[in-house]
N, C-alpha and C. Protein backbone atom coordinates (compact mmCIF):
# COMPACT_ATOMS: atom_id res chain seq x y z
N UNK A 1 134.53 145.97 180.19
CA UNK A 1 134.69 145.70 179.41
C UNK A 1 133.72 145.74 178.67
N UNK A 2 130.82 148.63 175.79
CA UNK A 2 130.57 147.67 174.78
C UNK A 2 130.47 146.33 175.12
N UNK A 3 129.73 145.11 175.14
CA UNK A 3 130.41 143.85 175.86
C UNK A 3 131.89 144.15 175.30
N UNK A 4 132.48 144.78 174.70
CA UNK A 4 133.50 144.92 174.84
C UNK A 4 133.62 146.29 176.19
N UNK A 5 132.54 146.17 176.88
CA UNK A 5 132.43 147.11 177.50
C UNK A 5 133.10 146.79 178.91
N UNK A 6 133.61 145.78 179.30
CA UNK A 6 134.17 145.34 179.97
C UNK A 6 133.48 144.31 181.28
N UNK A 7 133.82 143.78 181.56
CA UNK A 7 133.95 142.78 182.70
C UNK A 7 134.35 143.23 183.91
N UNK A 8 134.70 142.37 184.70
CA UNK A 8 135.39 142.51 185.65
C UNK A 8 136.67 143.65 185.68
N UNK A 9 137.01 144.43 186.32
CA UNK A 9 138.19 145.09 185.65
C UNK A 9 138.39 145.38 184.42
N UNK A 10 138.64 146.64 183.63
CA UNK A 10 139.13 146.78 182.73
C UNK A 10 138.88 145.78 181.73
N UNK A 11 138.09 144.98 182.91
CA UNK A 11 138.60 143.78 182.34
C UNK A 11 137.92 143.39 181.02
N UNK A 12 139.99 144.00 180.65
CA UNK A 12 141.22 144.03 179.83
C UNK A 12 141.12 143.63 180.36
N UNK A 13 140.89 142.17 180.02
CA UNK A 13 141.17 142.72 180.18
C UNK A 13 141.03 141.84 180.20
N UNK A 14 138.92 141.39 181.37
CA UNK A 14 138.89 140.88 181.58
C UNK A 14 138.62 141.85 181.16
N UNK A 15 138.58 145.20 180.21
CA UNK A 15 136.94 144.32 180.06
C UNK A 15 135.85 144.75 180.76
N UNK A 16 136.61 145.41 181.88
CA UNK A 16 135.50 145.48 183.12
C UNK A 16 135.06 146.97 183.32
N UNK A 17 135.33 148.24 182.59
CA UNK A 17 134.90 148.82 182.85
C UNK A 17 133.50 149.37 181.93
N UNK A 18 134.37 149.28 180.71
CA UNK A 18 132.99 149.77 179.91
C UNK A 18 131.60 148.74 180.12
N UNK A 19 132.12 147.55 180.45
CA UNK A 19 131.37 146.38 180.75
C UNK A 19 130.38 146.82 181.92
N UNK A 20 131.23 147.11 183.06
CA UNK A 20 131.08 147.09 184.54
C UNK A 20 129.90 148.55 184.41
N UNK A 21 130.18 150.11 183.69
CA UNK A 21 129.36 150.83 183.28
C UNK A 21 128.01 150.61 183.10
N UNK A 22 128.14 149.24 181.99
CA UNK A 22 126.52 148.92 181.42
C UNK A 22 125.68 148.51 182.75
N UNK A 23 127.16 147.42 183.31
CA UNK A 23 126.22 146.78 184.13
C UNK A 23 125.63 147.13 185.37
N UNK A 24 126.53 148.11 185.74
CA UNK A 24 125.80 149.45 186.67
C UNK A 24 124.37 149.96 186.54
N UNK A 25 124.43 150.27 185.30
CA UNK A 25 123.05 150.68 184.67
C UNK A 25 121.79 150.06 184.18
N UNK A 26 122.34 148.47 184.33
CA UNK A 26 121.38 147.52 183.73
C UNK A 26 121.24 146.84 185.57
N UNK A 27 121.40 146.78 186.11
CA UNK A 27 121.82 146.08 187.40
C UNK A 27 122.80 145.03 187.19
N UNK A 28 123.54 144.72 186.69
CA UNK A 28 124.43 143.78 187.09
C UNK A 28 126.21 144.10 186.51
N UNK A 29 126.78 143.82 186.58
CA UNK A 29 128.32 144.07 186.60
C UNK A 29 129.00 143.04 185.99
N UNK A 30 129.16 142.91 184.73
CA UNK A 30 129.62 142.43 183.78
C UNK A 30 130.98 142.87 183.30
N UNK A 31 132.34 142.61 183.49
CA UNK A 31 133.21 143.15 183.70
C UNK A 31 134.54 142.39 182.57
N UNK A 32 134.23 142.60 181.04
CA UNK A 32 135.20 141.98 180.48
C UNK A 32 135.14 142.82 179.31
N UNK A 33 136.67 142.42 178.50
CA UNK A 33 136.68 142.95 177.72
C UNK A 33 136.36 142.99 176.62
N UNK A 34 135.39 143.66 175.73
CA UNK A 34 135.24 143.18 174.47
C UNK A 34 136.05 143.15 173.57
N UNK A 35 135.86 142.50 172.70
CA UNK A 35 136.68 142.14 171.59
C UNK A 35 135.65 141.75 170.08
N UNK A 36 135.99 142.05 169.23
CA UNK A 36 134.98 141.67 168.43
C UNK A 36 135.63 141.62 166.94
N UNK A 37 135.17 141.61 166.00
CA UNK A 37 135.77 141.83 164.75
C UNK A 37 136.14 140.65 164.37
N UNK A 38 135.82 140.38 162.95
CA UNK A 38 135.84 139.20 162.59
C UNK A 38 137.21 138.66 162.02
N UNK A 39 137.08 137.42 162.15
CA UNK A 39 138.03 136.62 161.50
C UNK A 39 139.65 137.42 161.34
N UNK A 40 139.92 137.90 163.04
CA UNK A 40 141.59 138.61 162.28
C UNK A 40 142.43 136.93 162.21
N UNK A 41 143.47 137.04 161.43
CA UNK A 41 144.25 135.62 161.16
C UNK A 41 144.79 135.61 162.80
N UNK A 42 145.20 136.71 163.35
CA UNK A 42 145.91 136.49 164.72
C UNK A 42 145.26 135.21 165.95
N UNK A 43 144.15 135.79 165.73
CA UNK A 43 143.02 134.64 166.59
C UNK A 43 142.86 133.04 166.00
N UNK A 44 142.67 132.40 166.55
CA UNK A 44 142.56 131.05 165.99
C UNK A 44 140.94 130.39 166.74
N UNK A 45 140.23 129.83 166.40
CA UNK A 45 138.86 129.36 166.72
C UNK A 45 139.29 128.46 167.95
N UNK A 46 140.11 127.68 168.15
CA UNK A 46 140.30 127.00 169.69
C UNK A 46 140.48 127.78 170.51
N UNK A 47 139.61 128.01 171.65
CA UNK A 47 140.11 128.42 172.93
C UNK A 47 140.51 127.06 174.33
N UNK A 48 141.64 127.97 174.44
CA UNK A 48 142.03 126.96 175.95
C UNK A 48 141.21 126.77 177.08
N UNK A 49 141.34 125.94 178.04
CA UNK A 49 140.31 125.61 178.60
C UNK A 49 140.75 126.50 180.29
N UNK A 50 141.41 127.12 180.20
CA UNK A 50 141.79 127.98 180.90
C UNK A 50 142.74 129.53 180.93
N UNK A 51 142.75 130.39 181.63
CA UNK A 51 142.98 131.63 181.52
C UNK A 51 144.58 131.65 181.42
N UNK A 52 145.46 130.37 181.92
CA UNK A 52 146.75 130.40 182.04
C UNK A 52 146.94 129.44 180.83
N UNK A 53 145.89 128.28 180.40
CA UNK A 53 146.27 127.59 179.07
C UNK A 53 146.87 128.95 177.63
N UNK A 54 146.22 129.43 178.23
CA UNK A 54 146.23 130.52 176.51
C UNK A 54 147.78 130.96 176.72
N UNK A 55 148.44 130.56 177.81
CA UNK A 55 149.96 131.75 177.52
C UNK A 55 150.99 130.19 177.10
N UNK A 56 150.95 129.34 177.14
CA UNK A 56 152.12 128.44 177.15
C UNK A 56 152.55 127.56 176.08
N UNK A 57 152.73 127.78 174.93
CA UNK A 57 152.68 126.90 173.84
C UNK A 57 154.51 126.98 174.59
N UNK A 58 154.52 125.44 173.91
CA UNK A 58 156.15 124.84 174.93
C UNK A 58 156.32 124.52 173.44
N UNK A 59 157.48 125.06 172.87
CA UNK A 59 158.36 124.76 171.78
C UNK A 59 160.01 123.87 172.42
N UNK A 60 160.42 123.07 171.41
CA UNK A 60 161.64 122.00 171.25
C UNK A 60 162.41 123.09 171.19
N UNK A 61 162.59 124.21 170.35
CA UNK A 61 163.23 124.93 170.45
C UNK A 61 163.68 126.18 170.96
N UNK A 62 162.73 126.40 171.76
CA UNK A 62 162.67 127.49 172.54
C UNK A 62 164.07 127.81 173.25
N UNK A 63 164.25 126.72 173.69
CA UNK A 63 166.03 126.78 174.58
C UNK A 63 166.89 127.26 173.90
N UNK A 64 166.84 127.12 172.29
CA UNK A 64 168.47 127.82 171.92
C UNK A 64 167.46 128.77 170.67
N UNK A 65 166.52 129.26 170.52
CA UNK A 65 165.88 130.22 169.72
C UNK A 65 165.56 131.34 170.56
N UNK A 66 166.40 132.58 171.07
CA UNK A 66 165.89 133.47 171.65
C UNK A 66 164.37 133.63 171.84
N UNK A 67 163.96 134.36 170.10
CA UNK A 67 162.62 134.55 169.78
C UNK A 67 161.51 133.51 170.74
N UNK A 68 161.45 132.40 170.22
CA UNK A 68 160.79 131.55 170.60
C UNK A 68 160.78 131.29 172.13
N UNK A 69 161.75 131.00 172.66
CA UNK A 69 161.90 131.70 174.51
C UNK A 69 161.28 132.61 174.78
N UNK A 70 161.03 134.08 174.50
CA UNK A 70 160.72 134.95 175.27
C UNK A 70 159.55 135.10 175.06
N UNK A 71 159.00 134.50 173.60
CA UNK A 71 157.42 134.31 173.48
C UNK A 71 156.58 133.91 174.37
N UNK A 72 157.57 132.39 174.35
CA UNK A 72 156.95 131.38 175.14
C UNK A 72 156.76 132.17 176.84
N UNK A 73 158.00 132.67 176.80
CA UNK A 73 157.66 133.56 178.72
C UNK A 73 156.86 134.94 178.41
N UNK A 74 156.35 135.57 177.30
CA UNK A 74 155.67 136.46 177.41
C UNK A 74 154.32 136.08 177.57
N UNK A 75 153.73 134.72 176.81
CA UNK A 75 152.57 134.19 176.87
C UNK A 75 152.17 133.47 178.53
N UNK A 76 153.58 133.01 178.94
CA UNK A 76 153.31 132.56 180.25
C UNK A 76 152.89 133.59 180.70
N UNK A 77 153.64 134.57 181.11
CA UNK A 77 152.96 135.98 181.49
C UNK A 77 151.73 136.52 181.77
N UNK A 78 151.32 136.05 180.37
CA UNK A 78 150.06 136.91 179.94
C UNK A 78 148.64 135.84 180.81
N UNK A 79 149.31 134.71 180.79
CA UNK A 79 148.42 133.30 181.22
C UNK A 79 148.53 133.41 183.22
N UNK A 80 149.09 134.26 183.35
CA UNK A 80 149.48 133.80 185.20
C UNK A 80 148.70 135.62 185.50
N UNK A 81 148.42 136.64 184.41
CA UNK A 81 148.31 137.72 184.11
C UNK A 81 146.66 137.41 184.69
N UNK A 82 146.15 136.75 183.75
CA UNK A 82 144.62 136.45 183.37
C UNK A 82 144.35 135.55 184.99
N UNK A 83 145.14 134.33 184.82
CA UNK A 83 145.10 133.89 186.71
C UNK A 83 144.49 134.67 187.69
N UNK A 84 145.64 135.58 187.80
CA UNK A 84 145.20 136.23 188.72
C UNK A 84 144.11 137.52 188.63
N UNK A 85 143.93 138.00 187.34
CA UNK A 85 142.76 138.60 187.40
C UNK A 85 141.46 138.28 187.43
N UNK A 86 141.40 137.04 187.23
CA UNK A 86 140.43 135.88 187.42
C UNK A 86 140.25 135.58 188.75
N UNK A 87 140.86 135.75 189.60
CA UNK A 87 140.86 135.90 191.35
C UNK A 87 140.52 136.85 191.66
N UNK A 88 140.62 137.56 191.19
CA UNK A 88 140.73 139.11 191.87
C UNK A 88 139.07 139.13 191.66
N UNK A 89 138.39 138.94 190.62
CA UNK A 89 137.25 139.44 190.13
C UNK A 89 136.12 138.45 190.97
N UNK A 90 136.63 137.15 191.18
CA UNK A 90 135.65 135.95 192.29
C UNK A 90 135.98 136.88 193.07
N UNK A 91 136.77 137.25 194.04
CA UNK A 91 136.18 137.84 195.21
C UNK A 91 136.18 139.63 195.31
N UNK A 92 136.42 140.11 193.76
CA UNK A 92 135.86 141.65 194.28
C UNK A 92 136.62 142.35 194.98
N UNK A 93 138.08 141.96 194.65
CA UNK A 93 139.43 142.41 195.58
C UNK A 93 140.77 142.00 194.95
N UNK A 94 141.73 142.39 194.77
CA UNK A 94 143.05 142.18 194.90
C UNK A 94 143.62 141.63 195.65
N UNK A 95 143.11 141.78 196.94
CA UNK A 95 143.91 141.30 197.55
C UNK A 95 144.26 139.81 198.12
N UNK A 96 144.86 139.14 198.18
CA UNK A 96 145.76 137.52 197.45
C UNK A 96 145.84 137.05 196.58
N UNK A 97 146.10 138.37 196.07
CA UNK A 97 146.59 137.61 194.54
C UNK A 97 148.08 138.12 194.31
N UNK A 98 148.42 137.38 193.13
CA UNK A 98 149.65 138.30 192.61
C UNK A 98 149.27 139.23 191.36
N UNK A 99 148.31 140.17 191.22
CA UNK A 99 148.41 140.73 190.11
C UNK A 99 149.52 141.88 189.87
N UNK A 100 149.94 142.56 191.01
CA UNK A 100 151.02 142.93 191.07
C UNK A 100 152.27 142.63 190.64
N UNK A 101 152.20 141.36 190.67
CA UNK A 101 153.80 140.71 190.22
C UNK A 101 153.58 140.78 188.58
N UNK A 102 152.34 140.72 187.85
CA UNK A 102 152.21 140.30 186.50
C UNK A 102 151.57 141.43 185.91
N UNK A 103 151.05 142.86 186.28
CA UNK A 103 150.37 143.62 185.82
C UNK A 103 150.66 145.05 186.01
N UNK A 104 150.54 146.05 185.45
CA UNK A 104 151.72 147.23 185.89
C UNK A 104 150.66 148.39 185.12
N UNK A 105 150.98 150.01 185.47
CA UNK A 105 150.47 150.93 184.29
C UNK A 105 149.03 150.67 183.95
N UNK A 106 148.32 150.81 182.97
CA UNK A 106 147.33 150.59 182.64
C UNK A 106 146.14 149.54 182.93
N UNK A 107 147.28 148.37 182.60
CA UNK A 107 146.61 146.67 183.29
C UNK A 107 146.21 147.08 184.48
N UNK A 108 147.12 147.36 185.23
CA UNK A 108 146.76 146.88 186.58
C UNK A 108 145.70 148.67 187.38
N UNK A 109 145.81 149.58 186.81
CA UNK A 109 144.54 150.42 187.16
C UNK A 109 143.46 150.33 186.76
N UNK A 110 143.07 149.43 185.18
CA UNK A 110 142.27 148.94 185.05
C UNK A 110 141.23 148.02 185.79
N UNK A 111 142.21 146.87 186.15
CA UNK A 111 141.67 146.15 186.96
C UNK A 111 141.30 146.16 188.64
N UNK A 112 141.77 147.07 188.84
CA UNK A 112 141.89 147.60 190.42
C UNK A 112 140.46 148.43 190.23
N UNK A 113 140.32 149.26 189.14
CA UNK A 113 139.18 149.87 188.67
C UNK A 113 137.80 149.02 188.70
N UNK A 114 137.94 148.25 188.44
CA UNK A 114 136.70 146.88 188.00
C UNK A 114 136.30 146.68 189.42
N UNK A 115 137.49 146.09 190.08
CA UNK A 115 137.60 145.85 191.24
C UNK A 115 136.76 146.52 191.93
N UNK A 116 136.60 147.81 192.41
CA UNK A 116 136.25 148.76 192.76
C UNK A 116 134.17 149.50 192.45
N UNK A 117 134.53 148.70 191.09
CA UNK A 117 132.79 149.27 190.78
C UNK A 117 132.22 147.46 191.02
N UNK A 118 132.99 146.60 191.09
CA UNK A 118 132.10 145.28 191.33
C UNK A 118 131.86 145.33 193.03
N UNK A 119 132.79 146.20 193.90
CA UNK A 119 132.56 146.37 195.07
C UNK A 119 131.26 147.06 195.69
N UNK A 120 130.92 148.30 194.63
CA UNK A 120 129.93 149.37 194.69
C UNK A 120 128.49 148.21 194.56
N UNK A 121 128.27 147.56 193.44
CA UNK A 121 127.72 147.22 192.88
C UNK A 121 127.21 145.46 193.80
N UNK A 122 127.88 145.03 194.58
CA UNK A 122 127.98 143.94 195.21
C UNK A 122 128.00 142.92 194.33
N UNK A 123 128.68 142.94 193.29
CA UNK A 123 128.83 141.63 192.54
C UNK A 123 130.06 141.37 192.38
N UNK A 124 130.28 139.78 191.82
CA UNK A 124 131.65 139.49 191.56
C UNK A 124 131.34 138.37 190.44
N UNK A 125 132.38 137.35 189.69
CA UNK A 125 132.20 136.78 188.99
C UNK A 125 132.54 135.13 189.30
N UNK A 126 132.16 134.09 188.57
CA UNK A 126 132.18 132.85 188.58
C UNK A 126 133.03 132.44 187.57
N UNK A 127 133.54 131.46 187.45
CA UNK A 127 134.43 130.32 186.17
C UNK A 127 135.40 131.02 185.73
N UNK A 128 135.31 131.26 184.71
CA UNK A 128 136.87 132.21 184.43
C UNK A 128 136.55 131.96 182.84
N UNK A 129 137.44 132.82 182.04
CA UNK A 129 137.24 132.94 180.21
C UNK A 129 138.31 132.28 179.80
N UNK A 130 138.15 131.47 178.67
CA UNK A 130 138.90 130.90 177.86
C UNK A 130 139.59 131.94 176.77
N UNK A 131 141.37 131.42 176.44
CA UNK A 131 141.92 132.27 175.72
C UNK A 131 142.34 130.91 174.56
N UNK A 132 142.90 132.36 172.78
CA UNK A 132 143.60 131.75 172.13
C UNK A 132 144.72 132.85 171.73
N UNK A 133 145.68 133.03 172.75
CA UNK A 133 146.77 133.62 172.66
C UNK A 133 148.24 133.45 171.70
N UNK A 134 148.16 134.74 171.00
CA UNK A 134 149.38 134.59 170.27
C UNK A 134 150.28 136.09 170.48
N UNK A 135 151.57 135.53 170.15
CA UNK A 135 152.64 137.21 170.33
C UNK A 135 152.09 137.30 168.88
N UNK A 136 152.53 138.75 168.72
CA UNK A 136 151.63 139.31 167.58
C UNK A 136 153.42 140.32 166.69
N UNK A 137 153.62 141.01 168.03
CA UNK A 137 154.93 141.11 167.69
C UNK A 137 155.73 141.37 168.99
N UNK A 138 157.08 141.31 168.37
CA UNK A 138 158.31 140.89 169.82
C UNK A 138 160.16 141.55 169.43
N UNK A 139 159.70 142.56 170.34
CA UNK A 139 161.26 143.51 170.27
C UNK A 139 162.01 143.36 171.33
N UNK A 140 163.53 142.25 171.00
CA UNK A 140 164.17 142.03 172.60
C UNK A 140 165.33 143.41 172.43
N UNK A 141 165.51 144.05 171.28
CA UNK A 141 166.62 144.86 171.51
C UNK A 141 165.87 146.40 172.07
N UNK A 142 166.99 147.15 172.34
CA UNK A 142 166.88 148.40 173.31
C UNK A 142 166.90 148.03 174.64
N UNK A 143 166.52 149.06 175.61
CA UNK A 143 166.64 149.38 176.91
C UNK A 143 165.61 148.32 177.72
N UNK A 144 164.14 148.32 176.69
CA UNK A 144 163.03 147.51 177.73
C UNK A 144 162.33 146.45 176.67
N UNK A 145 162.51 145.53 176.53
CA UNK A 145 161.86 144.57 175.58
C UNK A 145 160.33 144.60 175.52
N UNK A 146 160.15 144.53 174.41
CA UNK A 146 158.24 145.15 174.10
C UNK A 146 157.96 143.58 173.69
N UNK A 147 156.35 143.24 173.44
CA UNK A 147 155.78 142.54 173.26
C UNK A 147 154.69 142.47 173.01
N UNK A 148 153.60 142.42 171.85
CA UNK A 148 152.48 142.71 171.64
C UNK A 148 151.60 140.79 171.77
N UNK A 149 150.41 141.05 172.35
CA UNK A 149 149.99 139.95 172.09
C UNK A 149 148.37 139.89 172.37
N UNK A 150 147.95 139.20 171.01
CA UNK A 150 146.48 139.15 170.59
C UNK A 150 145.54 137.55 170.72
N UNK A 151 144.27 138.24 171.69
CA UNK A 151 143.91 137.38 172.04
C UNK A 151 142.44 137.19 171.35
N UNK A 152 141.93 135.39 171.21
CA UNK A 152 140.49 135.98 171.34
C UNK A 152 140.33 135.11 172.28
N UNK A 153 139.27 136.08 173.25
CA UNK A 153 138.79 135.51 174.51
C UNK A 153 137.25 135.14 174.63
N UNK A 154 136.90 134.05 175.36
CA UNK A 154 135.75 134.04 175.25
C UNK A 154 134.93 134.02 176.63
N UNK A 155 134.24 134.80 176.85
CA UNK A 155 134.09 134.91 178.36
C UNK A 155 132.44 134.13 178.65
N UNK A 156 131.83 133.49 177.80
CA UNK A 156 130.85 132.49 177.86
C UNK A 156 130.50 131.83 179.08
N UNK A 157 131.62 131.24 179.59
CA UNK A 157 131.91 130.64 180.74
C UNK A 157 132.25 131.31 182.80
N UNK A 158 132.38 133.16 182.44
CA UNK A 158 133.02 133.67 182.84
C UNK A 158 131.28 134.30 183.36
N UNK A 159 130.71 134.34 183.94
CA UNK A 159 129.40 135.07 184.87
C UNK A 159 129.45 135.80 186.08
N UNK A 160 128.90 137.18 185.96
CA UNK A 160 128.92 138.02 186.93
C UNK A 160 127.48 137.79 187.81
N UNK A 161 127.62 137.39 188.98
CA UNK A 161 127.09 137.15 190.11
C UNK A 161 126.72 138.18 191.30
N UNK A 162 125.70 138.24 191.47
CA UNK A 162 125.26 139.02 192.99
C UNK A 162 126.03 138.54 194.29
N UNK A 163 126.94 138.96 194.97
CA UNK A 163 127.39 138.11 195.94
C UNK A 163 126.38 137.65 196.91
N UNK A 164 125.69 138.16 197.35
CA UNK A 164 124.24 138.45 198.35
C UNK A 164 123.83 136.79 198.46
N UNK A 165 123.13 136.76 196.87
CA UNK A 165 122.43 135.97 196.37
C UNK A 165 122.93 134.78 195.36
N UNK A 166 123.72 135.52 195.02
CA UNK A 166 124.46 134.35 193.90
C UNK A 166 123.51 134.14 192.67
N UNK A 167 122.48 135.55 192.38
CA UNK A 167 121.77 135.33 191.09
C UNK A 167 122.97 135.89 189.91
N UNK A 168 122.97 135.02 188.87
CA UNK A 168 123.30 135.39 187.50
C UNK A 168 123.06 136.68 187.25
N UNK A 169 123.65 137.56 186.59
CA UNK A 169 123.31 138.88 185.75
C UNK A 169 123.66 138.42 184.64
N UNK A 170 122.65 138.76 183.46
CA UNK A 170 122.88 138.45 182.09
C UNK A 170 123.83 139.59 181.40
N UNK A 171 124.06 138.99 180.38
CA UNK A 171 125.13 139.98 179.31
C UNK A 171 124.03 140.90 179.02
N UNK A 172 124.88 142.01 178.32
CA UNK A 172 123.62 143.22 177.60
C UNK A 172 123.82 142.36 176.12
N UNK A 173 122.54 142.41 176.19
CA UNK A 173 122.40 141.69 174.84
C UNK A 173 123.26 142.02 173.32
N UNK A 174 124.01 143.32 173.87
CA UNK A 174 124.92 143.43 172.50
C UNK A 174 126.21 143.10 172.41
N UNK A 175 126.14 142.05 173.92
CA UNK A 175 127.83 141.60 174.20
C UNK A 175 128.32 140.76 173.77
N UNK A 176 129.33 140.50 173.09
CA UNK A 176 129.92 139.39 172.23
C UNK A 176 130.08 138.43 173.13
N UNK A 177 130.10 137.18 173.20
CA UNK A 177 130.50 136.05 173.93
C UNK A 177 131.92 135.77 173.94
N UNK A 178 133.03 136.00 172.39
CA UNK A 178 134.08 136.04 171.72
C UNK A 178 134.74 137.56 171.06
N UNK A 179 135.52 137.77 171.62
CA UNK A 179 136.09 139.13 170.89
C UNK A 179 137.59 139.16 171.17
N UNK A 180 138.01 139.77 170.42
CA UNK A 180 140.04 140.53 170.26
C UNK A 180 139.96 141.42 171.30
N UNK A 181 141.12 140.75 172.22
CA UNK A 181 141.94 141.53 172.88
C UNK A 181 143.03 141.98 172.80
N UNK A 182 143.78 142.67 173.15
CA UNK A 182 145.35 143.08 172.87
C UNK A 182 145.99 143.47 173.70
N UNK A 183 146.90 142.67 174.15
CA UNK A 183 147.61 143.34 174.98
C UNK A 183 149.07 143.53 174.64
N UNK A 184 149.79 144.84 175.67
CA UNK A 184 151.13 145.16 175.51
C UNK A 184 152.17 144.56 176.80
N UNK A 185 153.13 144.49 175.93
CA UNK A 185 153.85 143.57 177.56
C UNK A 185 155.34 144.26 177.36
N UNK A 186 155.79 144.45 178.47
CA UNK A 186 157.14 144.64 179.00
C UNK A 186 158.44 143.90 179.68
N UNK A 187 159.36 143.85 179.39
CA UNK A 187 160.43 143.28 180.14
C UNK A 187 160.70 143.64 181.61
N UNK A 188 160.46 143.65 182.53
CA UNK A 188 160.84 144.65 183.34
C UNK A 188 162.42 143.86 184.15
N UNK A 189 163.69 143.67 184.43
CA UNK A 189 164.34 142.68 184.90
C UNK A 189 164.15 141.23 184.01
N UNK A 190 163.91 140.36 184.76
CA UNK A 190 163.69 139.00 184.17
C UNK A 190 162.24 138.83 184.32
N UNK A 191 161.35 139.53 184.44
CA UNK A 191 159.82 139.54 184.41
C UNK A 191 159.05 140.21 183.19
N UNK A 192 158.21 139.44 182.29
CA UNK A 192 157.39 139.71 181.39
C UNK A 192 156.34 140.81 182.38
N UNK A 193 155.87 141.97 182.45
CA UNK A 193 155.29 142.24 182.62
C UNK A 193 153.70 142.83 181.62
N UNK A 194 152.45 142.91 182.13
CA UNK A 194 151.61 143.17 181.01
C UNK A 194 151.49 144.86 181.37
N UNK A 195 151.26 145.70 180.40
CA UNK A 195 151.37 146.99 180.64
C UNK A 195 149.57 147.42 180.14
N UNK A 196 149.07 146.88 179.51
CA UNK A 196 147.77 147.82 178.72
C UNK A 196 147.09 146.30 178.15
N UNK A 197 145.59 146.47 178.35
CA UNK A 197 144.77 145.20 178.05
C UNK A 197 143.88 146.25 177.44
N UNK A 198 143.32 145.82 176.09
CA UNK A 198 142.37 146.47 175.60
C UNK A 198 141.88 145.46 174.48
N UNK A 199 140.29 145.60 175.22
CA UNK A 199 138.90 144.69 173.82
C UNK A 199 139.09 145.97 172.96
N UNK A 200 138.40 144.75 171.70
CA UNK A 200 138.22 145.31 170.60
C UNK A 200 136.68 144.73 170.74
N UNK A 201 135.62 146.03 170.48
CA UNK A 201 134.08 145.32 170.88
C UNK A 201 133.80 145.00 169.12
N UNK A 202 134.71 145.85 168.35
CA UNK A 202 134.00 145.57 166.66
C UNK A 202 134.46 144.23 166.25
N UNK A 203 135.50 143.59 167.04
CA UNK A 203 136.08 142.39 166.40
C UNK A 203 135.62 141.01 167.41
N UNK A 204 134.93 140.83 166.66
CA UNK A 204 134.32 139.23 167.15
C UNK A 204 135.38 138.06 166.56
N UNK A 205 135.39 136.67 167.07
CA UNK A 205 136.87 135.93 166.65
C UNK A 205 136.02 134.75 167.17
């Protein structure tokens, strides 16, 4: 993940590749996504205090407002999405997690990607990034229900680690702490799935 150069995986993400690139080259593996660009209205200055807080705003009306239902389960989505890519990246593997169940297409080669150069690299990450998630836009008609949704994430909290040693690797100093993410989401059955995670490194939030 530019510090939008990525993180952990794609990480879209979390982010992690353009990230994971620098940090190849700098020694350490920094794997998130940037995001940057100022002040879009989509972002809001609170971030949640966790990677699954950012998907769940619980509306009164959600039960008999379509719209507002499938938001609310696209953001869950996106929040159990970040979960588990937030696992995946502490131990430098996929495997026990469910990112599979929540990540598909792009997301999830992304992050399998991250996966993969934090392996090379012997690092992995600590804490996890705070989100302020919103649907951005939301199509239930046709064949596969779409879902756009914009984040700003802040990965401050979120540190890529030597496994060895457990020393810190610092950000490249041109990495945003806060930046826009975006992601695309799918219906697949009765499952929100996330299809494509992408920082924005020019938009800081």
């Amino acid at each position: 993940m530019t510090r939008a150069q990525r993180r952990p995986g794609r990480l879209a993400t979390v982010h992690i590749r353009e990230y994971a690139t620098t940090v190849l080259i700098t020694g350490g593996l920094m794997v998130l996504t940037a995001c940057g660009g100022s002040g879009n209205s989509d972002s809001s200055a609170t971030n949640s205090p966790s990677p699954s807080s950012a998907s769940t705003p619980t509306t009164a009306s959600a039960s008999t407002d379509p719209q507002a239902e499938a938001k609310a389960d696209v953001l869950k989505a996106y929040g159990a999405f970040w979960g588990e890519q937030v696992k995946a990246y502490a131990n430098a593997d996929i495997k026990g997690t469910a990112l599979k169940k929540y990540a598909t297409k792009e997301a999830l080669g992304r992050a399998m990607g991250d996966v993969l150069i934090m392996q090379k690299a012997g690092t992995a990450t600590t804490g996890s990034p705070s989100h302020d998630a919103k649907v951005t836009s939301l199509t239930l008609t046709g064949a596969t229900p779409k879902a756009t949704v914009q984040d700003c994430l802040d990965i401050s909290n979120w540190k890529t680690v030597k496994k060895k040693t457990g020393a810190v690797q610092p950000f490249p100093s041109t990495q945003p702490l806060r930046y826009v993410t975006t992601a695309k989401a799918e219906k697949w059955g009765k499952q929100w799935m996330i299809t494509e995670l992408t920082p924005d490194g020019t938009r800081t939030c």
